[in-house]
C-alpha atoms as a PDB file:
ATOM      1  CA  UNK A   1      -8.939 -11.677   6.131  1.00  0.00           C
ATOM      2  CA  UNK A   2      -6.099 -12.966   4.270  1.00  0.00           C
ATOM      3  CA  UNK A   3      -5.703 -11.650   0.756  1.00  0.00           C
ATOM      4  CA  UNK A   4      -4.568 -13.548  -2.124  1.00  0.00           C
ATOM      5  CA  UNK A   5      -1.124 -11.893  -4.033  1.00  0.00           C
ATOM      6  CA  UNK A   6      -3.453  -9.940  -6.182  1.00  0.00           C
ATOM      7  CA  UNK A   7      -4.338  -7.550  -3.317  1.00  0.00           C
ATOM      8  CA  UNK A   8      -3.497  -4.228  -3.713  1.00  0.00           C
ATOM      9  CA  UNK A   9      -2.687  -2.103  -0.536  1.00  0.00           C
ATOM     10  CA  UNK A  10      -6.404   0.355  -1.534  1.00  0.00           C
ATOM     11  CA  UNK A  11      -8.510  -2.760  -1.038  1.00  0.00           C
ATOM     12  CA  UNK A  12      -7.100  -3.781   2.560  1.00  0.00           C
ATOM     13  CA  UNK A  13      -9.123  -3.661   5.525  1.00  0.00           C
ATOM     14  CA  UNK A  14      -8.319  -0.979   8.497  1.00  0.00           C
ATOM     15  CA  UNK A  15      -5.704  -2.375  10.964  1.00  0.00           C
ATOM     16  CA  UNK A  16      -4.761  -5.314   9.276  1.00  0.00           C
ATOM     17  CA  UNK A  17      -0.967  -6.047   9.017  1.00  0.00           C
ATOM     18  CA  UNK A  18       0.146  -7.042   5.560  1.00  0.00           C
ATOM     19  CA  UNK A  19       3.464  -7.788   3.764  1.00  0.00           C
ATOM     20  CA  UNK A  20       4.538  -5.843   0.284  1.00  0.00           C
ATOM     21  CA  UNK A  21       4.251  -8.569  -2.629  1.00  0.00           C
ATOM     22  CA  UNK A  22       5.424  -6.647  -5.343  1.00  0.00           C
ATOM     23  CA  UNK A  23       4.886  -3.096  -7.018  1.00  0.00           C
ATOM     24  CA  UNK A  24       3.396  -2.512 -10.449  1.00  0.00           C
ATOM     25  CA  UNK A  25       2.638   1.169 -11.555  1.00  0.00           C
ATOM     26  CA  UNK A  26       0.586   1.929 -14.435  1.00  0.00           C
ATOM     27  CA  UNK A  27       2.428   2.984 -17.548  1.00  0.00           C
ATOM     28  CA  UNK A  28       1.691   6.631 -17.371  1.00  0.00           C
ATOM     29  CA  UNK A  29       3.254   6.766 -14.131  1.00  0.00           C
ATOM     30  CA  UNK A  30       5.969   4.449 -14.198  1.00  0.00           C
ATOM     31  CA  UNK A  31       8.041   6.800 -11.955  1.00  0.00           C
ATOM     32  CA  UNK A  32       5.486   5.872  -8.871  1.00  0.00           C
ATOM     33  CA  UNK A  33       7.370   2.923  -8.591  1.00  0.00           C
ATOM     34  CA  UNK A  34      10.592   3.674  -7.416  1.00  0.00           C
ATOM     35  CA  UNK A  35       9.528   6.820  -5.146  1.00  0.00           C
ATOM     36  CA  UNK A  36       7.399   4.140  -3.357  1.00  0.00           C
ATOM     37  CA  UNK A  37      10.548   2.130  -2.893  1.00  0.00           C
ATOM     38  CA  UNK A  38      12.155   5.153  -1.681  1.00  0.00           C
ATOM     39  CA  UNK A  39       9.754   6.124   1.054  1.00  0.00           C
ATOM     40  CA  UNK A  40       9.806   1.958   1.904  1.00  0.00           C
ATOM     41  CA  UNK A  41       7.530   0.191  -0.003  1.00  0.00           C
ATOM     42  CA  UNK A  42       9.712  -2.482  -0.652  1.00  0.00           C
ATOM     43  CA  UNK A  43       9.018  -6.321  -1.016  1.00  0.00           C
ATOM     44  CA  UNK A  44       8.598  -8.025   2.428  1.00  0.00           C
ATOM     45  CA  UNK A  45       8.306  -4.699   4.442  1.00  0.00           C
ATOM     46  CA  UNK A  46       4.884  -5.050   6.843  1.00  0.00           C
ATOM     47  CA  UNK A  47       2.259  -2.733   6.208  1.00  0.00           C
ATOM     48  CA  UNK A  48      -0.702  -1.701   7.478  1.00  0.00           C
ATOM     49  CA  UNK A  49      -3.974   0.709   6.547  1.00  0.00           C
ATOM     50  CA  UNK A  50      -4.375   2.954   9.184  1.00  0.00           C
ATOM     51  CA  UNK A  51      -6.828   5.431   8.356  1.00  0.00           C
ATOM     52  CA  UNK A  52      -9.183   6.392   5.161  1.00  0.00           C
ATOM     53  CA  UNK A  53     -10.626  10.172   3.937  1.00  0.00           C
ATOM     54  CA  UNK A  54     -13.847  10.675   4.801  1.00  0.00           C
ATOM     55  CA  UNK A  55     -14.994  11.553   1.420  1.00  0.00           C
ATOM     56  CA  UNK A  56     -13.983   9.179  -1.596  1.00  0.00           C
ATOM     57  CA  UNK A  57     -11.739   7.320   0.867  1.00  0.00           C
ATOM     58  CA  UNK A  58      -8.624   9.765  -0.443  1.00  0.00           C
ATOM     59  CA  UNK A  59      -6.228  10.243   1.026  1.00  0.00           C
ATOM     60  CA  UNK A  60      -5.263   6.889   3.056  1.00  0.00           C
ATOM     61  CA  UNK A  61      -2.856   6.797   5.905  1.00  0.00           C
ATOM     62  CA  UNK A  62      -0.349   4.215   5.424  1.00  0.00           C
ATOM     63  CA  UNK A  63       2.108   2.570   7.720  1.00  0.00           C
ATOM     64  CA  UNK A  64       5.208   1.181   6.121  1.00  0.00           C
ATOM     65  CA  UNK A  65       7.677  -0.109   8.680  1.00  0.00           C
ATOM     66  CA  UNK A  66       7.808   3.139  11.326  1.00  0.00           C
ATOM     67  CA  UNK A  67       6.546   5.303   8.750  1.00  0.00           C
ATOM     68  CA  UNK A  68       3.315   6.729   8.630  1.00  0.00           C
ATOM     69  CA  UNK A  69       2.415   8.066   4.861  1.00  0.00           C
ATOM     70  CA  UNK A  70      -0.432   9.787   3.486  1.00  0.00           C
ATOM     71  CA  UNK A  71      -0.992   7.881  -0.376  1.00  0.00           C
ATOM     72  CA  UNK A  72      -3.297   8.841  -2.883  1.00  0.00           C
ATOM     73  CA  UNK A  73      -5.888   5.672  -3.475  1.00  0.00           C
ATOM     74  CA  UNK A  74      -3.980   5.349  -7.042  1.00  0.00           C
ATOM     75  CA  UNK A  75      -0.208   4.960  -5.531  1.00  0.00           C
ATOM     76  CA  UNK A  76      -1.581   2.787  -2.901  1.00  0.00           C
ATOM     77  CA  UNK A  77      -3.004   0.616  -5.455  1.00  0.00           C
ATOM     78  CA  UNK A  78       0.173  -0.205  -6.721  1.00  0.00           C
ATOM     79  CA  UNK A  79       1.699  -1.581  -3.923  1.00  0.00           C
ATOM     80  CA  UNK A  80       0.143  -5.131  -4.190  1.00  0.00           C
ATOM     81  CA  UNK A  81       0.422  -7.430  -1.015  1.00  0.00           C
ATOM     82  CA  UNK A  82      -0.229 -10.396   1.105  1.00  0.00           C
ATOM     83  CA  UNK A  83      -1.043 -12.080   4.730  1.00  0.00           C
ATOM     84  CA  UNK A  84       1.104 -11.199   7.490  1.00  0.00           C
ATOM     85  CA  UNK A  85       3.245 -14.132   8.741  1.00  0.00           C
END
């Protein structure tokens, strides 16, 4: 699957490696933003959806770079990206 730039990192597919696009919080939460830039989400970094919760699909274990994170379905939905080169 290749996902258009509107893709945010919630709706991926398991497995898949993906490149960050871009970041967009919503205005409540503004702050979510740059903590996801410190923790790596930054444009062009490769990520990939490694694992869902079994109920409600929260939490969702991310890989950013060598990082492995657990995200909230809300954070990860800010992180929007695209295909892997």
């Amino acid at each position: 699957m290749k996902p258009n730039l509107s893709t945010s990192l919630d709706q991926i597919p398991l497995g898949c490696a993906h490149v960050v696009s871009r970041l967009e919080a919503p205005a409540a939460s503004s702050e979510w933003v740059r903590w996801l830039e410190e923790i790596g989400f930054m444009p062009g970094e490769r990520v990939m959806l490694m694992a869902r919760g079994a109920f409600g699909g929260d939490p969702l274990v991310v890989r950013v770079g060598l990082s492995t994170f657990a995200l909230r379905r809300a954070e990860a939905a800010c992180v929007h990206v695209g295909a892997a080169a």
